[in-house]
N, C-alpha and C. Protein backbone atom coordinates (compact mmCIF):
# COMPACT_ATOMS: atom_id res chain seq x y z
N UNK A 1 92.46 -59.96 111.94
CA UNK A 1 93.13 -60.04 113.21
C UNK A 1 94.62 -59.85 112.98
N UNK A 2 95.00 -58.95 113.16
CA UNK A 2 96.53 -58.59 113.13
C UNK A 2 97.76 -59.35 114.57
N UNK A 3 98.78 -59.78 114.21
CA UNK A 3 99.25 -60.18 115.38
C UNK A 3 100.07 -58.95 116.01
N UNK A 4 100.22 -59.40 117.15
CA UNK A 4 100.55 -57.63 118.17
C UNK A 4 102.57 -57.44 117.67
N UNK A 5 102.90 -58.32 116.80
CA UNK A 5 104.27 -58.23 116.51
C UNK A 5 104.34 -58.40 114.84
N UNK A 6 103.85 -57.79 114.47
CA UNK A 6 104.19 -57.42 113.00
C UNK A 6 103.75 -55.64 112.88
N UNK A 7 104.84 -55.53 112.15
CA UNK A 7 105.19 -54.11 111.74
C UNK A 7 103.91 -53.40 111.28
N UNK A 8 103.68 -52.02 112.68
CA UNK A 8 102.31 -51.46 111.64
C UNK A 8 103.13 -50.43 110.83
N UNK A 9 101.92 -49.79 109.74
CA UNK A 9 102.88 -49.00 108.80
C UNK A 9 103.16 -47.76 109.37
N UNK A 10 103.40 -47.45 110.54
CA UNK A 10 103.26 -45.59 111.10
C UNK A 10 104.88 -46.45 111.57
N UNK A 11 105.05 -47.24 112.08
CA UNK A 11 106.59 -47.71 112.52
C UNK A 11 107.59 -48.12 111.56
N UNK A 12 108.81 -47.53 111.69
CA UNK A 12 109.87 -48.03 110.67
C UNK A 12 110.54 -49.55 110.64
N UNK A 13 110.69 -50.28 109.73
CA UNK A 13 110.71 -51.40 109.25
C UNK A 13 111.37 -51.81 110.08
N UNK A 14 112.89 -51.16 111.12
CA UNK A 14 113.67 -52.15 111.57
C UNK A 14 113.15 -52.48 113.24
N UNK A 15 112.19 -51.42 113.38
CA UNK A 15 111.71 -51.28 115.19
C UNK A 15 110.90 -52.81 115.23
N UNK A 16 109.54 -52.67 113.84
CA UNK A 16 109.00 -54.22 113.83
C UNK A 16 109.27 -55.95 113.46
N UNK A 17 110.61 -55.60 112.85
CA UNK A 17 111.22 -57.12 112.70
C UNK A 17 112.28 -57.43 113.86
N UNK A 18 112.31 -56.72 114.84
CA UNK A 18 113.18 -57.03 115.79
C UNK A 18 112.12 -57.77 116.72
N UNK A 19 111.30 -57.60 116.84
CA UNK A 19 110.57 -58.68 117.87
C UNK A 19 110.36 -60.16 117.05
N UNK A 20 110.16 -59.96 115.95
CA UNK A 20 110.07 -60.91 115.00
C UNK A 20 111.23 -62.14 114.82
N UNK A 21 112.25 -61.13 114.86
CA UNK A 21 113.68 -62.15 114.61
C UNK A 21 113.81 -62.67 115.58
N UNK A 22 113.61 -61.97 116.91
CA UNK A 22 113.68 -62.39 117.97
C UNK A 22 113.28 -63.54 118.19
N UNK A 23 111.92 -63.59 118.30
CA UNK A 23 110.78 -64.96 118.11
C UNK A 23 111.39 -65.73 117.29
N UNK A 24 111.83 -65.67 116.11
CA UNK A 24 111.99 -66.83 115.02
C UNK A 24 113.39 -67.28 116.04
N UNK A 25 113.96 -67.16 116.47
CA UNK A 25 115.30 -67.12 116.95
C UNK A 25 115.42 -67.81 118.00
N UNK A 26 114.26 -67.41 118.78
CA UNK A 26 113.98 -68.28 120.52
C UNK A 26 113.04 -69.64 119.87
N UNK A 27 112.08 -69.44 118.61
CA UNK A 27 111.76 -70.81 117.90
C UNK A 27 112.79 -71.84 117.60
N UNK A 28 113.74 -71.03 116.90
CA UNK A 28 114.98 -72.29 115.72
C UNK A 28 115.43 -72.85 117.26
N UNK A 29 116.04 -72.50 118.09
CA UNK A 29 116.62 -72.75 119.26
C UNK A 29 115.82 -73.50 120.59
N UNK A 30 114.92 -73.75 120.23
CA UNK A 30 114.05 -74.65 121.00
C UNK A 30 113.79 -75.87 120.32
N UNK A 31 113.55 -75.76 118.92
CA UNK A 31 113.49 -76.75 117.46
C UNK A 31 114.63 -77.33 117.92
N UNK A 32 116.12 -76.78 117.75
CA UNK A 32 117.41 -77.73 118.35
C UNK A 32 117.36 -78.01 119.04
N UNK A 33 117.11 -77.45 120.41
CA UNK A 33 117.12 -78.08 121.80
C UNK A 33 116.31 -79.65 121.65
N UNK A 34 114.98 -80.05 121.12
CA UNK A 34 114.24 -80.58 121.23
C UNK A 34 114.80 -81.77 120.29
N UNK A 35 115.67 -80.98 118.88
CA UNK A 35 116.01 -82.05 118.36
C UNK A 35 117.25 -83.07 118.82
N UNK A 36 118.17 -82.22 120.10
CA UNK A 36 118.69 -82.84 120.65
C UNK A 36 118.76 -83.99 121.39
N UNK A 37 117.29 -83.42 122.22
CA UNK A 37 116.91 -83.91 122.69
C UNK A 37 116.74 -85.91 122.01
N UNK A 38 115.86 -85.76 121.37
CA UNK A 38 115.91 -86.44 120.51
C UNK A 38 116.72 -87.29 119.98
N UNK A 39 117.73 -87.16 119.40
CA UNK A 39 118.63 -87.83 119.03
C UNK A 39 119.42 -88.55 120.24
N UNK A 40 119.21 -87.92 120.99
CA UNK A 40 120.41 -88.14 122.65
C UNK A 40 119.52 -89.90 122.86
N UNK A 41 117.75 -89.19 123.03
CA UNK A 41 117.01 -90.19 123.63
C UNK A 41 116.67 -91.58 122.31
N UNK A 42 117.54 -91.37 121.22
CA UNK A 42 117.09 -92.54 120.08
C UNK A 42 118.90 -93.09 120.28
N UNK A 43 120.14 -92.33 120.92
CA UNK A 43 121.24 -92.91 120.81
C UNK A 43 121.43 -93.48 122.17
N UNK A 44 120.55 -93.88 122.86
CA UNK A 44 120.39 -94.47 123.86
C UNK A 44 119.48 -95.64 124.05
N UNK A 45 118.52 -95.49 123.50
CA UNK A 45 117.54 -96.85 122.33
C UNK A 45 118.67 -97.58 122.36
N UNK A 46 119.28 -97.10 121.04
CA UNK A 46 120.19 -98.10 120.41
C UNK A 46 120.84 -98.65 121.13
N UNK A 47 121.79 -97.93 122.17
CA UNK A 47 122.64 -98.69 122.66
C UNK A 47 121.77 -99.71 123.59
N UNK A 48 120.83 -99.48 124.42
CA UNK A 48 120.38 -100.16 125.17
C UNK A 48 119.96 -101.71 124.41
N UNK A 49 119.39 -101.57 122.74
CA UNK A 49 118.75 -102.71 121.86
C UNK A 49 120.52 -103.38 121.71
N UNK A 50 121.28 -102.70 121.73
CA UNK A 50 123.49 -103.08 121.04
C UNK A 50 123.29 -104.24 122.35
N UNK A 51 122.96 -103.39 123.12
CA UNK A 51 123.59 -104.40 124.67
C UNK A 51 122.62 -105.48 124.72
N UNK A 52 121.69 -105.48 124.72
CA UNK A 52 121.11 -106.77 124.68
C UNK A 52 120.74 -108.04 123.82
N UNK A 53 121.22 -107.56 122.05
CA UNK A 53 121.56 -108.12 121.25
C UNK A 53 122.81 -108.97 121.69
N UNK A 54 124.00 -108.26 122.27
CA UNK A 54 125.13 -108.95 122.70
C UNK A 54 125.19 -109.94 124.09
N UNK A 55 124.10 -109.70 124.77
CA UNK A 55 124.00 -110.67 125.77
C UNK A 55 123.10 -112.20 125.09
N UNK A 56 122.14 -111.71 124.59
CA UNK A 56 121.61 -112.61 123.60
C UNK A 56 122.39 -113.91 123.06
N UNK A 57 123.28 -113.03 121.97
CA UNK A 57 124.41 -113.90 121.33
C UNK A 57 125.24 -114.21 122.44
N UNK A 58 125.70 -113.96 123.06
CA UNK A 58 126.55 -114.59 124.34
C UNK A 58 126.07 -115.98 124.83
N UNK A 59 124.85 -115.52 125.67
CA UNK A 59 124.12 -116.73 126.09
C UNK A 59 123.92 -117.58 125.02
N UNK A 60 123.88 -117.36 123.69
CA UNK A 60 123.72 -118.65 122.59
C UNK A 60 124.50 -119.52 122.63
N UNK A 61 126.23 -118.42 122.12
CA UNK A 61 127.18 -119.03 122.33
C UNK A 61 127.90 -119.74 123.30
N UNK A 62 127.51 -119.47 124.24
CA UNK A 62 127.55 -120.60 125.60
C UNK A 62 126.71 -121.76 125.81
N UNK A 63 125.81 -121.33 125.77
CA UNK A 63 124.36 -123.13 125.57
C UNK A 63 124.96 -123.56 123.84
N UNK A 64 124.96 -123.00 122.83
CA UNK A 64 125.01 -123.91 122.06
C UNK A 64 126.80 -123.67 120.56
N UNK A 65 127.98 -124.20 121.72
CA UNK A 65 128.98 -123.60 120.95
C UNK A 65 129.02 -124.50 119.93
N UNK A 66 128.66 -125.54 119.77
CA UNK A 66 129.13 -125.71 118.30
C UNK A 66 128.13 -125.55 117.33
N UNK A 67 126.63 -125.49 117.08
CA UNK A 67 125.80 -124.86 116.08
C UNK A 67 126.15 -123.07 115.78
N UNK A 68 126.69 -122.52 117.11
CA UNK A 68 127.79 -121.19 116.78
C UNK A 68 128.74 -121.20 116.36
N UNK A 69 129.46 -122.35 116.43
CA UNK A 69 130.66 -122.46 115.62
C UNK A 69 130.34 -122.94 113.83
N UNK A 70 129.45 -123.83 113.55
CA UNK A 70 128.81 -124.39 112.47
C UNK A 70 128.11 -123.15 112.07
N UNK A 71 127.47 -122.07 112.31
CA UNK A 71 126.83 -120.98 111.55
C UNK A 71 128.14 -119.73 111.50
N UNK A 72 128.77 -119.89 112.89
CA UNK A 72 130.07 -118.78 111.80
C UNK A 72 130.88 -119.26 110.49
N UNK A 73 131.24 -120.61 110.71
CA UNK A 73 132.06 -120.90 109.43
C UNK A 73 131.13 -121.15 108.21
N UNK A 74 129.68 -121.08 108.25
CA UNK A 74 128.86 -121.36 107.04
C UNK A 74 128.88 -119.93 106.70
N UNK A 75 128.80 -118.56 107.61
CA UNK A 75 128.62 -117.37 107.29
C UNK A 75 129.92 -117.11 106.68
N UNK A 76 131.01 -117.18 107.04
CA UNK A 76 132.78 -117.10 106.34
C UNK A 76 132.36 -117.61 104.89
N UNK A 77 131.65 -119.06 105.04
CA UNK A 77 132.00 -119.37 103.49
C UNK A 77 131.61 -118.92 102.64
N UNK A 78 129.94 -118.20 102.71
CA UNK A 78 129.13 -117.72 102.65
C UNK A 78 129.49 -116.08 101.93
N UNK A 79 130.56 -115.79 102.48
CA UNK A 79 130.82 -114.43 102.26
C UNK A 79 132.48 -114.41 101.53
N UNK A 80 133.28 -114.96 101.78
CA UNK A 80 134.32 -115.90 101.22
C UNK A 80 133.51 -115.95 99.29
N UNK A 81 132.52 -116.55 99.43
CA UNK A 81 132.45 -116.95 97.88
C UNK A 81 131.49 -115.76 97.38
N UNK A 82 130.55 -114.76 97.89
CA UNK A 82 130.83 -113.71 97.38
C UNK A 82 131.31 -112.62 97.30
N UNK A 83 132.48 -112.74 97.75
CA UNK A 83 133.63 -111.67 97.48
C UNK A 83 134.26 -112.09 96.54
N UNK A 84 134.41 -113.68 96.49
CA UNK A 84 135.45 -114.13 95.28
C UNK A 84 134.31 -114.11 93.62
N UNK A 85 132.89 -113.82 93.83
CA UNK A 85 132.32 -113.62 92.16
C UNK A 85 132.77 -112.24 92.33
N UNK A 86 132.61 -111.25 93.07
CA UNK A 86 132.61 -109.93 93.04
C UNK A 86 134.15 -109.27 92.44
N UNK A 87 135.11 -110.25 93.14
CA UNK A 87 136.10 -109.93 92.38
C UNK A 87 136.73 -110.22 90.97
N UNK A 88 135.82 -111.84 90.52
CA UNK A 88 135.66 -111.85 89.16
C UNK A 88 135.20 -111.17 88.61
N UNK A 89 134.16 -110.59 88.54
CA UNK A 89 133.39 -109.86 87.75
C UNK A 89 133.83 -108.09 87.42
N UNK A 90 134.87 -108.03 88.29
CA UNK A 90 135.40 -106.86 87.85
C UNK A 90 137.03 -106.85 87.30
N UNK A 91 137.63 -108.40 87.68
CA UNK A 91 138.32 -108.52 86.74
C UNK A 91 138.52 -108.78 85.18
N UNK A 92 139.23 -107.72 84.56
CA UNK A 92 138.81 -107.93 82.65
C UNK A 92 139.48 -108.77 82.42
N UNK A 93 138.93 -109.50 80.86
CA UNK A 93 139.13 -111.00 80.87
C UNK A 93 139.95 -110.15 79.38
C-alpha cells in the first residue's frame, strides 16, 4: 500500500517532498500549538494549587498565631544551624 504522498519514481525528487514537508510542517506546528496548549493549562494548575496553599496558611495563621509563630522560629533555627555546618565544612582548617 503506497501512501498517495510519497514520491513515485517517474516524478522528480523535489515535486514529491513538497507535499511531504508540507505535512511534516502543518504536524511540528500543531505538536506546538498543543504543547502550548499544555503548558498554559499546567501554569494555571499551579497557580490555582499557589493560591490556595496561601489562603490555607493565612487562615492558620490567623486561628493559630502563636504555634505559627513557634514553627517559624523553630524553622529559622532549623536552617540558621544548617547553614552554619555548611559553612564549616567548607571552611579550611
Amino acid at each position: 500500500m503506497l501512501m498517495s504522498n510519497t514520491p513515485q519514481p517517474t516524478e522528480p525528487l523535489s515535486d514529491g517532498l513538497l507535499p511531504l514537508m508540507t505535512e511534516a510542517a502543518e504536524q511540528a506546528d500543531a505538536l506546538m500549538h498543543r504543547g502550548g496548549e499544555a503548558l498554559r493549562h499546567t501554569g494555571q494548575n499551579l497557580q490555582q494549587r499557589a493560591t490556595h496553599a496561601r489562603e490555607v496558611a493565612s487562615d492558620y495563621v490567623r486561628n493559630e498565631p502563636f504555634k505559627s509563630l513557634l514553627m517559624a522560629a523553630a524553622t529559622g533555627a532549623v536552617l540558621m544551624g544548617l547553614a552554619s555546618l555548611l559553612s564549616r565544612s567548607h571552611t579550611p582548617r
